[in-house]
N, C-alpha and C. Protein backbone atom coordinates (compact mmCIF):
# COMPACT_ATOMS: atom_id res chain seq x y z
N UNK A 1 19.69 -12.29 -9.22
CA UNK A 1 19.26 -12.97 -10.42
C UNK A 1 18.90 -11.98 -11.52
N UNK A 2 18.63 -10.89 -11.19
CA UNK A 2 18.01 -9.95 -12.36
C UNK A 2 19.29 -9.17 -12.51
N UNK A 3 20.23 -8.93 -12.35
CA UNK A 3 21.45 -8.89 -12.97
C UNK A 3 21.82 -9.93 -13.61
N UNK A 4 22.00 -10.71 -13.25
CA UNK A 4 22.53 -11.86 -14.54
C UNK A 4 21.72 -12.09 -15.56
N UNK A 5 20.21 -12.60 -15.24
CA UNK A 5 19.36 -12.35 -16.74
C UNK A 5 19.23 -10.81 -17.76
N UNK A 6 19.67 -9.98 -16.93
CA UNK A 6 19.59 -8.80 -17.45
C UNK A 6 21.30 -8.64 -18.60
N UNK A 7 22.40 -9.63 -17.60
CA UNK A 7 23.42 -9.75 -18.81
C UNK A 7 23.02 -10.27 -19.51
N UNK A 8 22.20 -11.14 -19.76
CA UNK A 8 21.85 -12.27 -20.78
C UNK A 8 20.81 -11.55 -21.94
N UNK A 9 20.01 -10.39 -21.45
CA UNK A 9 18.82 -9.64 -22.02
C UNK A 9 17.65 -10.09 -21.84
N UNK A 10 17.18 -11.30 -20.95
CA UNK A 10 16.52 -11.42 -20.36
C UNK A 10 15.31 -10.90 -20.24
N UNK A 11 16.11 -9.64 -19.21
CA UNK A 11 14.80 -8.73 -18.13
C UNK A 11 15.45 -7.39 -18.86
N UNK A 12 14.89 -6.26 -18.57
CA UNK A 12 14.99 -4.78 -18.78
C UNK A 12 16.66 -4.23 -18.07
N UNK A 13 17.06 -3.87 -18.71
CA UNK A 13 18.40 -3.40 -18.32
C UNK A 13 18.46 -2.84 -16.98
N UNK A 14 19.62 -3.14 -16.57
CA UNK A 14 19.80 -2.80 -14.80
C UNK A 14 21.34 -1.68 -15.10
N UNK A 15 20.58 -0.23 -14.36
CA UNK A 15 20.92 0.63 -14.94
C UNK A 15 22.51 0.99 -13.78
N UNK A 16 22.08 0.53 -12.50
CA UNK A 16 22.98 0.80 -11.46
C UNK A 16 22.45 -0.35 -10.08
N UNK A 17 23.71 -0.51 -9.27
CA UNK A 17 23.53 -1.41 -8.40
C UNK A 17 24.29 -0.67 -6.95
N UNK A 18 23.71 -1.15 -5.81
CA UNK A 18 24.12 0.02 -4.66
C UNK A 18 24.46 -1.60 -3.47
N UNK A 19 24.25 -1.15 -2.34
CA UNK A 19 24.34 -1.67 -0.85
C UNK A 19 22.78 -2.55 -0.84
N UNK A 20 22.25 -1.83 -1.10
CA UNK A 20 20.94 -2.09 -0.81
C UNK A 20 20.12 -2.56 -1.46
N UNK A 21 20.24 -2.87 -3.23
CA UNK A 21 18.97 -2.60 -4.29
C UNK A 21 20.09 -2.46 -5.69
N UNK A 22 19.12 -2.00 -6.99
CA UNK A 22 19.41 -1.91 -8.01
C UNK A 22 18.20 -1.10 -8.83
N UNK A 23 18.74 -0.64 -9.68
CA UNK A 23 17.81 0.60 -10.36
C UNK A 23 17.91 -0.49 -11.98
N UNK A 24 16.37 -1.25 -12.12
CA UNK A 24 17.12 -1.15 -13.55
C UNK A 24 15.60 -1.10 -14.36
N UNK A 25 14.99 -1.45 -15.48
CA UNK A 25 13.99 -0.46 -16.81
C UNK A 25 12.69 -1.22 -16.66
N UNK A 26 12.02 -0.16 -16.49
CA UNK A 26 10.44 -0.44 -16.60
C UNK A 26 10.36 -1.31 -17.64
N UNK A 27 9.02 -2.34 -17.13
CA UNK A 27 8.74 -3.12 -18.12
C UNK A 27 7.14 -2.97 -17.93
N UNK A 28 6.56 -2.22 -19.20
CA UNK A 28 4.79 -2.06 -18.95
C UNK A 28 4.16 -3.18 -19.19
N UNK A 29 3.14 -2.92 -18.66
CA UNK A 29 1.86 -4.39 -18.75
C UNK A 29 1.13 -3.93 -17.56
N UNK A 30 0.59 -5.15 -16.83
CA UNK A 30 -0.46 -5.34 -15.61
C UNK A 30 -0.64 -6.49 -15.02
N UNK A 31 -1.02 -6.70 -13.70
CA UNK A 31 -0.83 -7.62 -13.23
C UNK A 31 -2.38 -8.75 -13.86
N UNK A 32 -1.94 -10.21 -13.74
CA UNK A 32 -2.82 -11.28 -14.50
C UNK A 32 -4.26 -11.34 -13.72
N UNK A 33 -5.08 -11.03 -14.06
CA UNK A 33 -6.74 -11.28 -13.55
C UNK A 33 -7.02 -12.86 -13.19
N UNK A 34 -7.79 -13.21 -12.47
CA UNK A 34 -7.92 -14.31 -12.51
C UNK A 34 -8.08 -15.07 -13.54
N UNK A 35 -9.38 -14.77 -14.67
CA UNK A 35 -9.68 -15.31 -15.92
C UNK A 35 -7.93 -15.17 -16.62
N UNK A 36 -7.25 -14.39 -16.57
CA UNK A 36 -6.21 -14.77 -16.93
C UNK A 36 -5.48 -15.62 -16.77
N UNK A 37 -5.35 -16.15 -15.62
CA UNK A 37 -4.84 -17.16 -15.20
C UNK A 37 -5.37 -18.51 -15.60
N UNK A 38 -6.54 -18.82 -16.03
CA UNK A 38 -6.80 -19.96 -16.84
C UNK A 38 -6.65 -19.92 -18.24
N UNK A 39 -6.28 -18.57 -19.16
CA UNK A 39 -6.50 -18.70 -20.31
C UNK A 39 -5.01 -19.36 -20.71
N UNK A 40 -5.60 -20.48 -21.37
CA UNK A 40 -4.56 -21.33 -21.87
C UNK A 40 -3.18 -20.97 -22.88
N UNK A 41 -3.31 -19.72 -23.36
CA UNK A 41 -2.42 -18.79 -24.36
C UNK A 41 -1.68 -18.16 -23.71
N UNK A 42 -2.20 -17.48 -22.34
CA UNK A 42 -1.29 -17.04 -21.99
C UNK A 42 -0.25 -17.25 -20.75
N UNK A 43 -0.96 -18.57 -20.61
CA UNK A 43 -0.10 -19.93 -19.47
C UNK A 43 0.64 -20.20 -20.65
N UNK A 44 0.81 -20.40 -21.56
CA UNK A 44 1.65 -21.37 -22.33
C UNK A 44 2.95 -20.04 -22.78
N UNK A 45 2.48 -18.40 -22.86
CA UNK A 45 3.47 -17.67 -23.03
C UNK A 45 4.23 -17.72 -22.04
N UNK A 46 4.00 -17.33 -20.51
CA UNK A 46 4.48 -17.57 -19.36
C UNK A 46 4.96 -19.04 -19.29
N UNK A 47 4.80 -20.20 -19.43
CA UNK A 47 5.81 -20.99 -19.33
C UNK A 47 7.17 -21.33 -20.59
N UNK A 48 6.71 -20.76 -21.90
CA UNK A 48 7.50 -20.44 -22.41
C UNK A 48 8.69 -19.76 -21.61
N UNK A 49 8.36 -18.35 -21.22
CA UNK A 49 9.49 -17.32 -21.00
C UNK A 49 10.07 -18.00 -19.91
N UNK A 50 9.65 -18.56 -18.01
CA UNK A 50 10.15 -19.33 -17.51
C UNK A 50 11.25 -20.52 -17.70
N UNK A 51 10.60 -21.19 -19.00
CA UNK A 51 11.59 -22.36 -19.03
C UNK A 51 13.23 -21.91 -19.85
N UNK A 52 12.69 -20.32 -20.31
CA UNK A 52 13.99 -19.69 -21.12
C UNK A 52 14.98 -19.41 -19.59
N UNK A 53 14.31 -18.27 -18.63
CA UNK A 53 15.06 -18.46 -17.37
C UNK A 53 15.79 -19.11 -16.33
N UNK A 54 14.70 -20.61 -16.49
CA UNK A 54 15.10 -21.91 -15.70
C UNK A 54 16.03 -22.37 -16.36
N UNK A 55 16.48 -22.30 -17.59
CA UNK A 55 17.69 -22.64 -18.26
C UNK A 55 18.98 -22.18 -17.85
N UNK A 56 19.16 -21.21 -17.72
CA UNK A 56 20.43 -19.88 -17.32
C UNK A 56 20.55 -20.22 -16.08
N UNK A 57 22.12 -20.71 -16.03
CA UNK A 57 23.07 -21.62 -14.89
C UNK A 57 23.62 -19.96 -14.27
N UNK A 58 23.20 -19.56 -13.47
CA UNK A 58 23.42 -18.52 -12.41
C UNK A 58 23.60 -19.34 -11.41
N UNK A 59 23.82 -20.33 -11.06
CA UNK A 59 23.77 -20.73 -9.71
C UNK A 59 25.71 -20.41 -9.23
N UNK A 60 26.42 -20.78 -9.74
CA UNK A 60 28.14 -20.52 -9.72
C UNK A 60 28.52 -18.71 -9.58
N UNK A 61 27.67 -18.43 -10.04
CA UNK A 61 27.71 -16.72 -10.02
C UNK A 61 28.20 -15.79 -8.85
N UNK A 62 26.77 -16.21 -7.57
CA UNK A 62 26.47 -15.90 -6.58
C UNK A 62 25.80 -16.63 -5.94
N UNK A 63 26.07 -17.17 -4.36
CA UNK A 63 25.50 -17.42 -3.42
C UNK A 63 24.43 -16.78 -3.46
N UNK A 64 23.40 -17.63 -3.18
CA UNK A 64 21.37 -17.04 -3.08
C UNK A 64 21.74 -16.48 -1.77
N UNK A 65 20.84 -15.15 -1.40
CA UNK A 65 20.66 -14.71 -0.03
C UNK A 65 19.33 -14.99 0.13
N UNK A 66 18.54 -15.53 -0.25
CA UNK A 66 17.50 -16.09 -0.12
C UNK A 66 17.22 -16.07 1.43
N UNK A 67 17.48 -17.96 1.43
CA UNK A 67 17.29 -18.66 2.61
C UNK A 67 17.50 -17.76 3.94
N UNK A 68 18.84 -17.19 3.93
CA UNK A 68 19.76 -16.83 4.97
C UNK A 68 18.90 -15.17 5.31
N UNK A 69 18.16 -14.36 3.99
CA UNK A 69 17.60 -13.70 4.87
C UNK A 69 16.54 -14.32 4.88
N UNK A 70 15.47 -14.83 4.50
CA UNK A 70 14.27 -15.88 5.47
C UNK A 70 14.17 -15.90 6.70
N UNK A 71 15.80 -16.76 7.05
CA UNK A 71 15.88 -16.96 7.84
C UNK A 71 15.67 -15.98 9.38
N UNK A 72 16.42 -15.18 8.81
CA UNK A 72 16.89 -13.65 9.39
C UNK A 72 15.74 -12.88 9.81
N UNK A 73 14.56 -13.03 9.06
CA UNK A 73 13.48 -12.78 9.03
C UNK A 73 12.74 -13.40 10.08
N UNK A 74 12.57 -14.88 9.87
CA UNK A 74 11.70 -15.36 11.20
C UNK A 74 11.92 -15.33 12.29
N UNK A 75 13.43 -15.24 12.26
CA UNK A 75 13.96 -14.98 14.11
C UNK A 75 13.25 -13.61 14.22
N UNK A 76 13.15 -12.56 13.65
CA UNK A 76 12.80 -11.60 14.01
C UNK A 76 11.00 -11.33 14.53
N UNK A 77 10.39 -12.34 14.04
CA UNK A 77 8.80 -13.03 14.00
C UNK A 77 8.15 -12.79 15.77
N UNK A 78 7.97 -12.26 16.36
CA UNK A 78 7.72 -12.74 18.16
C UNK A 78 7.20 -14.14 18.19
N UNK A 79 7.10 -14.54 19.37
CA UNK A 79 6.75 -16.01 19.26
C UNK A 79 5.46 -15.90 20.36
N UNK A 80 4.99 -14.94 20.69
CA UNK A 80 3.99 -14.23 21.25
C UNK A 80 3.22 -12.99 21.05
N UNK A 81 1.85 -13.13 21.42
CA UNK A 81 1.52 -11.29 21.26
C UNK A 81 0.97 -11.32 22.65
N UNK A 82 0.92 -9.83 23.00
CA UNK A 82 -0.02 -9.66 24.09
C UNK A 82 -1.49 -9.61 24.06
N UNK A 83 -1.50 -9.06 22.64
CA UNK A 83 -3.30 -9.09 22.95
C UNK A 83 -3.51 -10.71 22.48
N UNK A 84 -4.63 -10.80 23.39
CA UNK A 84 -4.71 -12.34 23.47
C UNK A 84 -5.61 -12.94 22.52
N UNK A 85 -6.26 -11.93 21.69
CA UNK A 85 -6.90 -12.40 20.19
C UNK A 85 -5.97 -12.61 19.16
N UNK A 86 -5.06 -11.98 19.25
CA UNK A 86 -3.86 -11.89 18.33
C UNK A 86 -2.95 -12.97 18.62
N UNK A 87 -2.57 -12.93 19.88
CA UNK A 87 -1.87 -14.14 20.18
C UNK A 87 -2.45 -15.50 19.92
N UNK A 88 -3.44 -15.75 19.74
CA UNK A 88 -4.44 -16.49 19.68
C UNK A 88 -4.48 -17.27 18.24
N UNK A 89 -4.56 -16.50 17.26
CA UNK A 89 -4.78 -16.31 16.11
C UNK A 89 -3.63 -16.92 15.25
N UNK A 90 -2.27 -16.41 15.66
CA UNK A 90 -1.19 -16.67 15.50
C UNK A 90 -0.46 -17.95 15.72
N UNK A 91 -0.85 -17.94 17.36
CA UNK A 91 -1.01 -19.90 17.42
C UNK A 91 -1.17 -20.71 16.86
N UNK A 92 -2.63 -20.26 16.18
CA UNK A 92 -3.97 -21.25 16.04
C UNK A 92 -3.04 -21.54 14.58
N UNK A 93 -2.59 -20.54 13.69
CA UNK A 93 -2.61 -20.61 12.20
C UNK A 93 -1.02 -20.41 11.60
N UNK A 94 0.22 -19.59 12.84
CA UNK A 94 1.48 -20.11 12.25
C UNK A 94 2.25 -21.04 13.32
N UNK A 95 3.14 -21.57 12.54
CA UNK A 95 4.21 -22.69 13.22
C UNK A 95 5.61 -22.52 12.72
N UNK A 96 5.76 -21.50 13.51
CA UNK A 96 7.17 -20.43 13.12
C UNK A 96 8.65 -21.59 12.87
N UNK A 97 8.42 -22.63 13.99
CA UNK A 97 9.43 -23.83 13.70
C UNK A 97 9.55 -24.67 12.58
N UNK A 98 8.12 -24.97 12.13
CA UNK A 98 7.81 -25.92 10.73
C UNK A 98 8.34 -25.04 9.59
N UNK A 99 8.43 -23.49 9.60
CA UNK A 99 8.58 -23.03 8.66
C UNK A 99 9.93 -22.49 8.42
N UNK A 100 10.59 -22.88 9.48
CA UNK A 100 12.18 -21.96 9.64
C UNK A 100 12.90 -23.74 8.97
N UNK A 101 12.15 -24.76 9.63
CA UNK A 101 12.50 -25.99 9.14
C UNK A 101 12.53 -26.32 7.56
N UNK A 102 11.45 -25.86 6.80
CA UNK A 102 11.36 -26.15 5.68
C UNK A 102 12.44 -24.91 4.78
């Protein structure tokens, strides 16, 4: 996706693309504080710039690898631990099936 918004000018230019990744231009700032997150000016800039992105039909482009590595991902998840606090814990709080489902 940040190649294609980046054809569009979007995001910061994407300088090179490999096997693995893509090299493309710093963009300065900082991450949002909480109080940021309620200030109403700058929710309304951020959904501004979003609804410019959510516009741009990339979907015909490229197949998402999204899902498929997700997926790829949770098989890799154990479905056990040995230590039995851990195992425990893990039980108690993921549901590796509900989530490979959704």
């Amino acid at each position: 996706n940040i190649v294609s918004l980046s054809m569009r000018g979007l995001v910061r230019q994407v300088y090179c693309r490999f096997n693995n990744g893509i090299v493309y231009g710093y963009t300065p700032g900082r991450a949002l504080s909480v109080p940021d997150m309620s200030n109403q000016h700058i929710c309304l800039l951020i959904a501004e710039h979003m609804a410019v992105w959510h516009k741009v039909n990339i979907s015909n482009e490229k197949e998402s690898a999204l899902f498929p590595i997700l997926r790829k991902w949770l098989k890799e998840v154990p479905r056990s631990y040995a230590d039995p606090k851990t195992d425990e814990k893990f039980q108690n709080n993921f549901k590796l099936e509900e989530l490979f489902n959704e």
